[in-house]
N, C-alpha and C. Protein backbone atom coordinates (compact mmCIF):
# COMPACT_ATOMS: atom_id res chain seq x y z
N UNK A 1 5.24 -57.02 -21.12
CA UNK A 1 5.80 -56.51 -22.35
C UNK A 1 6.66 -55.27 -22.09
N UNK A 2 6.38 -54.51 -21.27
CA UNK A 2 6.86 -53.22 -20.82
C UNK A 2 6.82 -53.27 -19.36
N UNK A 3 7.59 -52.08 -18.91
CA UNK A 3 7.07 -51.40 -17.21
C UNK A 3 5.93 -50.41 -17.48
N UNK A 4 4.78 -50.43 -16.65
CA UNK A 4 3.75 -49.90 -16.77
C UNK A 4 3.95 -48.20 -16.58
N UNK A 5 2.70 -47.60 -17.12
CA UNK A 5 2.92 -46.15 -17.25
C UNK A 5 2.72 -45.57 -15.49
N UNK A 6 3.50 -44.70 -15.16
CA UNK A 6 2.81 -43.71 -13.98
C UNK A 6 1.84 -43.46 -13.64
N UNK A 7 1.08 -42.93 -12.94
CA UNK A 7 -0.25 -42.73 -13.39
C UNK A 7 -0.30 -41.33 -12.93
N UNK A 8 -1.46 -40.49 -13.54
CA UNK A 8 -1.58 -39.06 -13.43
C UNK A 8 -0.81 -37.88 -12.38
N UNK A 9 -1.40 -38.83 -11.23
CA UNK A 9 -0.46 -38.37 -9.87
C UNK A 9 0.53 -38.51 -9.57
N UNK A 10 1.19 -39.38 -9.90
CA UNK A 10 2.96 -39.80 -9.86
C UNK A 10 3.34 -39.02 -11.04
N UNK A 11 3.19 -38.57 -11.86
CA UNK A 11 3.61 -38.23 -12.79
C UNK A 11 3.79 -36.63 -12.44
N UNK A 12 2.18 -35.87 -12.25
CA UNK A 12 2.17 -34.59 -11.44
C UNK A 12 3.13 -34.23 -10.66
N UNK A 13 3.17 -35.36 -9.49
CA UNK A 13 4.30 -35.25 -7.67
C UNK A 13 5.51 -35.06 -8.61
N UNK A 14 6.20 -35.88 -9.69
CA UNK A 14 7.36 -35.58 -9.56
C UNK A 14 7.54 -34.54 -10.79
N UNK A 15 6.84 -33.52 -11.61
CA UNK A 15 6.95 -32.76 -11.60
C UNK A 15 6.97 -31.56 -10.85
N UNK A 16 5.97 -31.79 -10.05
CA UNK A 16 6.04 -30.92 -9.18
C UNK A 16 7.46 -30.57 -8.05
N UNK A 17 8.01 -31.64 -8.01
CA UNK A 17 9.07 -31.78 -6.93
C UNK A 17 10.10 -30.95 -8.26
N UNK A 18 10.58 -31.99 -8.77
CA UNK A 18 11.64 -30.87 -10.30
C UNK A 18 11.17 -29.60 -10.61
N UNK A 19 10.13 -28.93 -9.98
CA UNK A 19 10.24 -27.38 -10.70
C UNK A 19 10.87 -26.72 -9.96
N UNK A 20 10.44 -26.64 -8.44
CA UNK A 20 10.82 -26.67 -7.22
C UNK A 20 12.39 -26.85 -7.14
N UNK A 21 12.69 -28.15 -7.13
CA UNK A 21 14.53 -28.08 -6.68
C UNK A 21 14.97 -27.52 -7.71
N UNK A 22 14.92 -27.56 -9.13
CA UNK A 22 15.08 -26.76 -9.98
C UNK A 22 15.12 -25.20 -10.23
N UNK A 23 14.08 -24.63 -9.63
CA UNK A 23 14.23 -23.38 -9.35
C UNK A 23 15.12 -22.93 -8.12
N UNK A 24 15.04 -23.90 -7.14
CA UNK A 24 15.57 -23.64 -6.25
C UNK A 24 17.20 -23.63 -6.15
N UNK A 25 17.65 -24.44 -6.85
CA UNK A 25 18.82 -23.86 -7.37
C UNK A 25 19.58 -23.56 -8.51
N UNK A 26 18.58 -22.74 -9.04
CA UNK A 26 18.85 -21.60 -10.05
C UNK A 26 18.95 -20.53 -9.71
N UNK A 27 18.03 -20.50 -8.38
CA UNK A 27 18.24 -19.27 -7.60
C UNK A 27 19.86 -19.06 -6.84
N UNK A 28 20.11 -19.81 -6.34
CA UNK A 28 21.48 -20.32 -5.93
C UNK A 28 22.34 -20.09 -6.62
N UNK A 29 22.05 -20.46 -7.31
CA UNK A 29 23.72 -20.16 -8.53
C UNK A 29 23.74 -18.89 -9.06
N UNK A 30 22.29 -18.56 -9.62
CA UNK A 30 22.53 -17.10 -9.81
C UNK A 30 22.54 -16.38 -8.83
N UNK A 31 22.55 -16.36 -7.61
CA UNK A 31 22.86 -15.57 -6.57
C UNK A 31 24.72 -15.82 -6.33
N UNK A 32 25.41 -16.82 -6.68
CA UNK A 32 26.34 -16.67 -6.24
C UNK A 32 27.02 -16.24 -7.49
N UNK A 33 26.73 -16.23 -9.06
CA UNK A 33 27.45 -15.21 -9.92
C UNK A 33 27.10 -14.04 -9.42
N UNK A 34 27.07 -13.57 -8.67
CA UNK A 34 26.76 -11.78 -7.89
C UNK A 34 28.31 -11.64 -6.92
N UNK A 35 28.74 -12.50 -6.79
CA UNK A 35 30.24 -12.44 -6.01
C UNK A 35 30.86 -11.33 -6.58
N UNK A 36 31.61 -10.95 -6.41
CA UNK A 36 32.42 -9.55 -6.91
C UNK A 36 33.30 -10.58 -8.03
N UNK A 37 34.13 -11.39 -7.83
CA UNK A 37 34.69 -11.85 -9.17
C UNK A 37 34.09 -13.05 -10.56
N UNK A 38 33.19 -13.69 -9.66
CA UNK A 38 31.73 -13.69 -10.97
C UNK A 38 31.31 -12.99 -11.56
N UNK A 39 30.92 -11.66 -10.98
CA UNK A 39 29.77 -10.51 -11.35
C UNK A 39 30.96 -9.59 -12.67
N UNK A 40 32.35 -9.43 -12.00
CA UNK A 40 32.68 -8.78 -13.07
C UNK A 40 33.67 -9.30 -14.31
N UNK A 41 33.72 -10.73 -14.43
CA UNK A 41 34.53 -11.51 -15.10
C UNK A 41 33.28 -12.40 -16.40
N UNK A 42 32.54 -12.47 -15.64
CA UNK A 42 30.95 -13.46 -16.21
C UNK A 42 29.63 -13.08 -16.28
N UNK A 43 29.42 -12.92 -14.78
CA UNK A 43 27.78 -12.38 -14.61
C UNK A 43 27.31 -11.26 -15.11
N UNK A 44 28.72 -10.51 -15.33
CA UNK A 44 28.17 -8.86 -15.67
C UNK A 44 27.71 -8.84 -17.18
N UNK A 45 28.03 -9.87 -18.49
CA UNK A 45 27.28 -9.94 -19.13
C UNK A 45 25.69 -9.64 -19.64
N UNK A 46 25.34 -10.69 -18.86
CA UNK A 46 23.89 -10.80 -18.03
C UNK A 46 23.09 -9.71 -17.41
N UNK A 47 23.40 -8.93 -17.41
CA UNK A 47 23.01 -7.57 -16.92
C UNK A 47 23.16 -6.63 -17.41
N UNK A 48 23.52 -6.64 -19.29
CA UNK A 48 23.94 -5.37 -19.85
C UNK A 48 22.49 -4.89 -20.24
N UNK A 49 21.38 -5.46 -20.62
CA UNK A 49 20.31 -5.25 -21.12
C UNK A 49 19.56 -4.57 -19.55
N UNK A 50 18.79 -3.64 -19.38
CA UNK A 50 18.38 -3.15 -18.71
C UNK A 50 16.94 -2.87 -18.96
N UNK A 51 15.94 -3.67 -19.73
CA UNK A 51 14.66 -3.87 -19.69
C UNK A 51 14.91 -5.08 -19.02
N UNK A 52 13.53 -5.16 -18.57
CA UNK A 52 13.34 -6.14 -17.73
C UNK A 52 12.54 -7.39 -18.84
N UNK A 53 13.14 -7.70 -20.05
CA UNK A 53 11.95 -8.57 -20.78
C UNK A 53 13.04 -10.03 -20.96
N UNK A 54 11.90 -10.86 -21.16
CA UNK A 54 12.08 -12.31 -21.68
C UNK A 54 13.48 -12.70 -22.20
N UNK A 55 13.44 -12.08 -23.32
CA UNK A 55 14.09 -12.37 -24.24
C UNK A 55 15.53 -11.80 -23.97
N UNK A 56 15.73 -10.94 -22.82
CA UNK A 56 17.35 -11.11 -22.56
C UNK A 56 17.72 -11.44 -21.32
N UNK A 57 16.83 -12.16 -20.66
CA UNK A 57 16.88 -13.72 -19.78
C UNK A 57 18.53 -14.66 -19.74
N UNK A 58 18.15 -15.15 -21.04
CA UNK A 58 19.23 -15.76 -21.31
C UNK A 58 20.36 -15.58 -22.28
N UNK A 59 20.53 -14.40 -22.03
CA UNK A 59 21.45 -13.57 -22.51
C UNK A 59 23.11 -14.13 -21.78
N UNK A 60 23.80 -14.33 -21.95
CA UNK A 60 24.56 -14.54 -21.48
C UNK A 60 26.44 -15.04 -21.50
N UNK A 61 27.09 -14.81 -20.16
CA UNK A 61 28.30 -15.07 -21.04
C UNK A 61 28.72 -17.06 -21.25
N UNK A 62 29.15 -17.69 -21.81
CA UNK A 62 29.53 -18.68 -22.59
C UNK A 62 29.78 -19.43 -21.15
N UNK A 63 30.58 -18.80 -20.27
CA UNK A 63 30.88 -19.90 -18.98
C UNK A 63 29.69 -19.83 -17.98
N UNK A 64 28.96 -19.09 -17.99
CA UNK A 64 27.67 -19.01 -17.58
C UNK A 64 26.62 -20.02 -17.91
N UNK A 65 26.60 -20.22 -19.39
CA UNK A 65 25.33 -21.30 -19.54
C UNK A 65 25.67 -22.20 -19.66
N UNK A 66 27.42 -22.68 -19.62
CA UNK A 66 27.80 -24.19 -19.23
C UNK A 66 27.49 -24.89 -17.98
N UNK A 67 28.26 -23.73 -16.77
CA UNK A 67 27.63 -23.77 -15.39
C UNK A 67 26.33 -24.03 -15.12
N UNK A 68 25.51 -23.25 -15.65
CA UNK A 68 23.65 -23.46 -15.34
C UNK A 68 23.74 -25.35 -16.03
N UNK A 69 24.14 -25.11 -16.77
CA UNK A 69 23.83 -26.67 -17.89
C UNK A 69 24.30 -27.61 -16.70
N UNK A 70 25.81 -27.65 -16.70
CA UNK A 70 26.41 -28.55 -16.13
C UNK A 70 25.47 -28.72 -14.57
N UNK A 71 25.78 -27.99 -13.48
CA UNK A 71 24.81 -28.29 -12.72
C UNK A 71 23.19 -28.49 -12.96
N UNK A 72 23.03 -28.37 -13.23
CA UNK A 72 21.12 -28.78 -13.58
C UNK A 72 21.25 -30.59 -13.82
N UNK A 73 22.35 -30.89 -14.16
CA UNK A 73 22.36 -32.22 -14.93
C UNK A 73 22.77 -32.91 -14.38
């Protein structure tokens, strides 16, 4: 009737694998908006808030969270 469900562990592994490459290049990209003409055209957005909290995370400029979007996808 269907394809059968995953089961607990397959399901776990490949979350586990997507948090991982996922973070892993998020780190990446936001390391390379730090370039001198990223950082002061885009990235520098992103860095006007100077607490370190949550909520200005994703603060950001407009070609910035297309980039994160577009690559992630």
């Amino acid at each position: 009737m269907g394809l059968p469900m995953p089961s607990a562990w397959e399901v776990a592994a490949q979350l586990g694998v997507y948090f991982v490459v996922e973070d892993y290049f998020n780190y990446w990209l936001h390391r390379a908006l730090h370039c001198r003409w990223c950082y002061e055209h885009v990235h520098r957005v992103h860095h006007e808030f100077t607490a370190p909290i949550g909520f200005a995370a994703p603060y950001a400029h407009w070609a910035e969270i297309t980039s994160h979007d577009i690559f992630k996808f």
